[in-house]
N, C-alpha and C. Protein backbone atom coordinates (compact mmCIF):
# COMPACT_ATOMS: atom_id res chain seq x y z
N UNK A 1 5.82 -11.43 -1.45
CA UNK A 1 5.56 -10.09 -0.98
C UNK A 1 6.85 -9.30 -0.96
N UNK A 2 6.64 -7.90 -1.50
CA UNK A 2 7.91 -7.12 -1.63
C UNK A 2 7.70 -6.29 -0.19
N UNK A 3 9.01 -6.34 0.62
CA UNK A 3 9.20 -5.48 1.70
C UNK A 3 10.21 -4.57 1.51
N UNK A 4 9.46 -3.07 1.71
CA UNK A 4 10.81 -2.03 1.40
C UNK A 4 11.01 -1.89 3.15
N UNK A 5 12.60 -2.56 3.27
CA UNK A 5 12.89 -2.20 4.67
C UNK A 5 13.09 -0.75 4.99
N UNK A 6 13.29 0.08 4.44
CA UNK A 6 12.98 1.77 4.54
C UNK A 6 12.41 2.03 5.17
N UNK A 7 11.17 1.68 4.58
CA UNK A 7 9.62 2.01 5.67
C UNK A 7 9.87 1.14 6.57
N UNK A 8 9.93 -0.14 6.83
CA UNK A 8 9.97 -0.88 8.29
C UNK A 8 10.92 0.23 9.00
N UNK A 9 12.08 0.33 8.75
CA UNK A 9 13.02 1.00 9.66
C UNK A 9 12.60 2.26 10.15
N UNK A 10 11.66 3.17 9.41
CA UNK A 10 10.99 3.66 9.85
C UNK A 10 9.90 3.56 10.67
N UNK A 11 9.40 2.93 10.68
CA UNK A 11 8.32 1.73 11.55
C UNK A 11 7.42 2.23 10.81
N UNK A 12 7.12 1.47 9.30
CA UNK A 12 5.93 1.87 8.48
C UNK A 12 6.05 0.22 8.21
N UNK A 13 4.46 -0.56 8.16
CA UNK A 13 3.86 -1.55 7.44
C UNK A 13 2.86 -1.75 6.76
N UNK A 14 3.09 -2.02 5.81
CA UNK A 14 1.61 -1.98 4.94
C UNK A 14 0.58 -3.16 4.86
N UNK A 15 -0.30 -3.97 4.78
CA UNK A 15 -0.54 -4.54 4.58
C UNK A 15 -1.90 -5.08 3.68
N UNK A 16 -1.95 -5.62 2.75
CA UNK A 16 -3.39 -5.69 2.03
C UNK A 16 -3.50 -7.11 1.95
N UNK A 17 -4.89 -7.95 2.04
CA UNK A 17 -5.87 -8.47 2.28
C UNK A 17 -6.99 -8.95 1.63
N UNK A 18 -7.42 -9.74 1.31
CA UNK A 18 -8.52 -10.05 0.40
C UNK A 18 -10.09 -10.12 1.37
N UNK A 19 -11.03 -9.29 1.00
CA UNK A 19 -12.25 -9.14 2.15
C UNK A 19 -12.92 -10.72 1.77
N UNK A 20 -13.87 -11.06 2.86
CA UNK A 20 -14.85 -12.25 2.48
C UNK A 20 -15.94 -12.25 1.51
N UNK A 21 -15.92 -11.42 0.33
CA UNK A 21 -16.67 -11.20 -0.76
C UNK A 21 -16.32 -12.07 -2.40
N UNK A 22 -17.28 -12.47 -2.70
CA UNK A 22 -16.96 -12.89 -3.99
C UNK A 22 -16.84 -11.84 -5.62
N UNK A 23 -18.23 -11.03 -5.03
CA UNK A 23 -18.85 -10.42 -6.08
C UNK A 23 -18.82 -8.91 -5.85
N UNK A 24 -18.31 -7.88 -6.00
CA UNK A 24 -17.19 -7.70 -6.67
C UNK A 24 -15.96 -8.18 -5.81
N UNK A 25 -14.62 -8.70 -5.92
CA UNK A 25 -13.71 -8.85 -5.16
C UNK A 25 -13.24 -7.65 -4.75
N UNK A 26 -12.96 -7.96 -3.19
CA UNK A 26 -12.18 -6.44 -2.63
C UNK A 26 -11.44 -6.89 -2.34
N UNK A 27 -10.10 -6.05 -1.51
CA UNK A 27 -8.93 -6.09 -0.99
C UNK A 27 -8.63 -4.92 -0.09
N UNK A 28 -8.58 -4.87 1.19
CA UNK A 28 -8.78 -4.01 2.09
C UNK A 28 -6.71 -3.56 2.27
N UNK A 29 -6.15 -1.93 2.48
CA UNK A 29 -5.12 -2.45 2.84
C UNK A 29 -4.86 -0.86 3.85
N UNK A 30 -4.30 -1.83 4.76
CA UNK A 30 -4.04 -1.38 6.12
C UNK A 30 -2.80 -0.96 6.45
N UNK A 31 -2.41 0.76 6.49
CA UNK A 31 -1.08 1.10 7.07
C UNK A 31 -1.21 1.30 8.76
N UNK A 32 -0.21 1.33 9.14
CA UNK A 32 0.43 1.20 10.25
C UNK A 32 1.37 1.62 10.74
N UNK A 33 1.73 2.19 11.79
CA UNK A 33 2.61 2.80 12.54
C UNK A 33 3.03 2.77 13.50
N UNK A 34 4.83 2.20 13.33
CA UNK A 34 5.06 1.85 14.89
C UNK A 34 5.05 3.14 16.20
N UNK A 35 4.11 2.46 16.91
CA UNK A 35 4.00 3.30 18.63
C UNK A 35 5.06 2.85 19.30
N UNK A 36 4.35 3.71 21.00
CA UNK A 36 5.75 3.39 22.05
C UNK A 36 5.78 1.97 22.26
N UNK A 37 4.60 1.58 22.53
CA UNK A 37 4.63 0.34 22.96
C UNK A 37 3.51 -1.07 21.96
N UNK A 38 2.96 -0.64 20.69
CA UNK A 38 2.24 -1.47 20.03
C UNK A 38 2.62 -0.87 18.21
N UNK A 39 1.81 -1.60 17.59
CA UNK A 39 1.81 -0.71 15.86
C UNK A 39 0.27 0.15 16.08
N UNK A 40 0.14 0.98 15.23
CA UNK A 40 -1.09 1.65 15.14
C UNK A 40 -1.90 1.87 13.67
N UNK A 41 -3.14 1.48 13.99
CA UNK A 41 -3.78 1.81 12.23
C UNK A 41 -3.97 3.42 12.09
N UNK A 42 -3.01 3.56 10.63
CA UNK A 42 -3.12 4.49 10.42
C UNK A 42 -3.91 4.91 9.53
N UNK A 43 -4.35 4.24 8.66
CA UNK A 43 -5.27 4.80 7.49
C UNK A 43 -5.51 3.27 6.81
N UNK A 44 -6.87 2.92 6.73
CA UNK A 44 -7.41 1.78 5.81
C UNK A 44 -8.16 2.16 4.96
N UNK A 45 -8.25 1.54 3.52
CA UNK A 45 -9.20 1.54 2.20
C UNK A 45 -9.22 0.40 1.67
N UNK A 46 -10.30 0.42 1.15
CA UNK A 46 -10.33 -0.55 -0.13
C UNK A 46 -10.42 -0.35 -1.17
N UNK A 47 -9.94 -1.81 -1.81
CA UNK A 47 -9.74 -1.39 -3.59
C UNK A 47 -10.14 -2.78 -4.53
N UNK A 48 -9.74 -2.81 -5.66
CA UNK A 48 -10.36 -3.89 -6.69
C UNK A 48 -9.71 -4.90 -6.74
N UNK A 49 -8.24 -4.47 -6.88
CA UNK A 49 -7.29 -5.11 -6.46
C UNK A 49 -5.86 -4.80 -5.71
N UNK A 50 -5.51 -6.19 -5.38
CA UNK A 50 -4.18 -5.72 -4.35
C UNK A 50 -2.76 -4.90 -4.46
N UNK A 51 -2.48 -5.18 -5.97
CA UNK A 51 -1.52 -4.26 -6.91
C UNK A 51 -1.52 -2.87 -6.27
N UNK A 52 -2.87 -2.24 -6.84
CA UNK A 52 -3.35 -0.59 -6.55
C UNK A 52 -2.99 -0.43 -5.19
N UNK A 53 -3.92 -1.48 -4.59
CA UNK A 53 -3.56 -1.16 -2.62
C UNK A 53 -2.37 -0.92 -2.58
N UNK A 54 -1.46 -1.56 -2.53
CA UNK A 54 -0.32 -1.58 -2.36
C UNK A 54 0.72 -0.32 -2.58
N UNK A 55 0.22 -0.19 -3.70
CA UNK A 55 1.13 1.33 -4.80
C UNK A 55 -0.11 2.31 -3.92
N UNK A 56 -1.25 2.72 -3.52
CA UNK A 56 -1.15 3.47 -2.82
C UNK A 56 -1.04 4.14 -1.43
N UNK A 57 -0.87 2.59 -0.80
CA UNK A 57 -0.13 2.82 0.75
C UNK A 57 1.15 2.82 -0.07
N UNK A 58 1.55 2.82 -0.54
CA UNK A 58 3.61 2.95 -0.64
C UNK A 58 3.71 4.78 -0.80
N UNK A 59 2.38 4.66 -1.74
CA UNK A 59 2.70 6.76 -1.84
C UNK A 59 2.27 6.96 -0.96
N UNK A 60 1.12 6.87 0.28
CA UNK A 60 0.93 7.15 1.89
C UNK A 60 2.00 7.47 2.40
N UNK A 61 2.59 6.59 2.48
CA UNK A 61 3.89 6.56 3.60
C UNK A 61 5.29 6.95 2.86
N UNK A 62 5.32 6.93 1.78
CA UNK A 62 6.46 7.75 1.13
C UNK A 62 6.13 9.54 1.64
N UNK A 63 5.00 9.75 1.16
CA UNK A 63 4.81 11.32 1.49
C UNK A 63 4.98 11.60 3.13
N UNK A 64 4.40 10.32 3.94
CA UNK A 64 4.38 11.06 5.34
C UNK A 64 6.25 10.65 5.72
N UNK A 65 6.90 10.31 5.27
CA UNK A 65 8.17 10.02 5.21
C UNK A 65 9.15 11.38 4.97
N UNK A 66 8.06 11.91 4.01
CA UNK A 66 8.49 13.33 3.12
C UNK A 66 9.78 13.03 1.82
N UNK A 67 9.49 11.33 1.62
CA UNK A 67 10.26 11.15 0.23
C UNK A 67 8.70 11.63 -0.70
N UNK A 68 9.24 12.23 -2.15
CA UNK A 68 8.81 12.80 -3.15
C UNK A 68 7.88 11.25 -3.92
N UNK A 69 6.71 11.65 -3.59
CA UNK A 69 5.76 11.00 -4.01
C UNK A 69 5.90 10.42 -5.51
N UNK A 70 5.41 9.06 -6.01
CA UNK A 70 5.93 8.77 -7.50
C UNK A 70 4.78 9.57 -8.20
N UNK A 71 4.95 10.56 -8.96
CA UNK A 71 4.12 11.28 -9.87
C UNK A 71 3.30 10.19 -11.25
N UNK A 72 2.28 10.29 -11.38
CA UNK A 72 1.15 9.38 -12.89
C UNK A 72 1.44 8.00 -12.23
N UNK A 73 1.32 7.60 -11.29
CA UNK A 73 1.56 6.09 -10.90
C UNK A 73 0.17 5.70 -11.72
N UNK A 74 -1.06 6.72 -10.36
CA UNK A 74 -2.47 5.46 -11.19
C UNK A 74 -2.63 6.11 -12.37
N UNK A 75 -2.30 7.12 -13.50
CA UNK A 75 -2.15 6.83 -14.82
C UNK A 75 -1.57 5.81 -15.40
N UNK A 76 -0.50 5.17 -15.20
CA UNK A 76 -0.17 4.11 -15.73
C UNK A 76 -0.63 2.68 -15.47
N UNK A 77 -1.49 2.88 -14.70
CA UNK A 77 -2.37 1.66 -14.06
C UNK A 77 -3.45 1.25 -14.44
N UNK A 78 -3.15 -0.16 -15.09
CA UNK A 78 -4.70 -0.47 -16.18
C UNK A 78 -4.77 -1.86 -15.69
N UNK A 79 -4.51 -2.16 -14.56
CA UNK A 79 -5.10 -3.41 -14.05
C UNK A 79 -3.72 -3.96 -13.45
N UNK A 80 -3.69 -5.40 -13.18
CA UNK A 80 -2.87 -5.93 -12.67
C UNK A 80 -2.22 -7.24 -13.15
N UNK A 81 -2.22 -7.02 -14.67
CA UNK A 81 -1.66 -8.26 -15.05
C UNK A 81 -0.33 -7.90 -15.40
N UNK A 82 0.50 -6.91 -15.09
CA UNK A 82 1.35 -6.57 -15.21
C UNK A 82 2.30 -6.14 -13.79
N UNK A 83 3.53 -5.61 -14.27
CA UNK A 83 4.25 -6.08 -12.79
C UNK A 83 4.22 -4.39 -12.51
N UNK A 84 3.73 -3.09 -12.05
CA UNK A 84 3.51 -1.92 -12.11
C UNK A 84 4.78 -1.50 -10.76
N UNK A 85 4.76 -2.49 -9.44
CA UNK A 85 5.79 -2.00 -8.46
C UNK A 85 7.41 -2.17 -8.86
N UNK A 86 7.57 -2.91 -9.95
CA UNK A 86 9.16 -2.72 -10.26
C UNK A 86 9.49 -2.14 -11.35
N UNK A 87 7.87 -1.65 -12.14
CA UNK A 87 8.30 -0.59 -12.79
C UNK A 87 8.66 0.56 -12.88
N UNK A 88 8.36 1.22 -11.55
CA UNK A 88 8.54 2.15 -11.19
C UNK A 88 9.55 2.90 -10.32
């Protein structure tokens, strides 16, 4: 798992998940935000796969960060047999 300590230090965590489904496979992924005294869910979705989740909680919390969102990410996104987060 890649951790951008950025967002932690900000108190941002992402996390994605595989649901109890076979048919179609999901992957649920869950941002978060550190509070005064706990983390908080900030926004959950699901997706096909965990790749996508991932790349789009990273643009979530890049924008609420107010770093400049990665522009054609899911254009360049044709599945996940490829490595798409260090391409970018």
């Amino acid at each position: 798992m890649k951790i951008d300590y950025e967002m932690l230090r900000a108190g941002w965590w992402i996390k994605v998940s595989p649901l109890a489904k076979i048919n179609p496979e999901t992957w649920i992924c869950s941002i978060y935000k550190k509070g005064k005294v706990s983390w908080i869910t900030e926004e959950c979705k699901d997706f096909s796969n965990p790749e996508k989740a991932y790349m789009w909680a990273r643009q979530y919390v890049r924008k609420q960060m107010g770093d400049t969102p990665i522009q054609g990410w899911e254009d360049k996104y044709d599945g996940w047999e490829g490595d798409l987060i260090n391409q970018l």
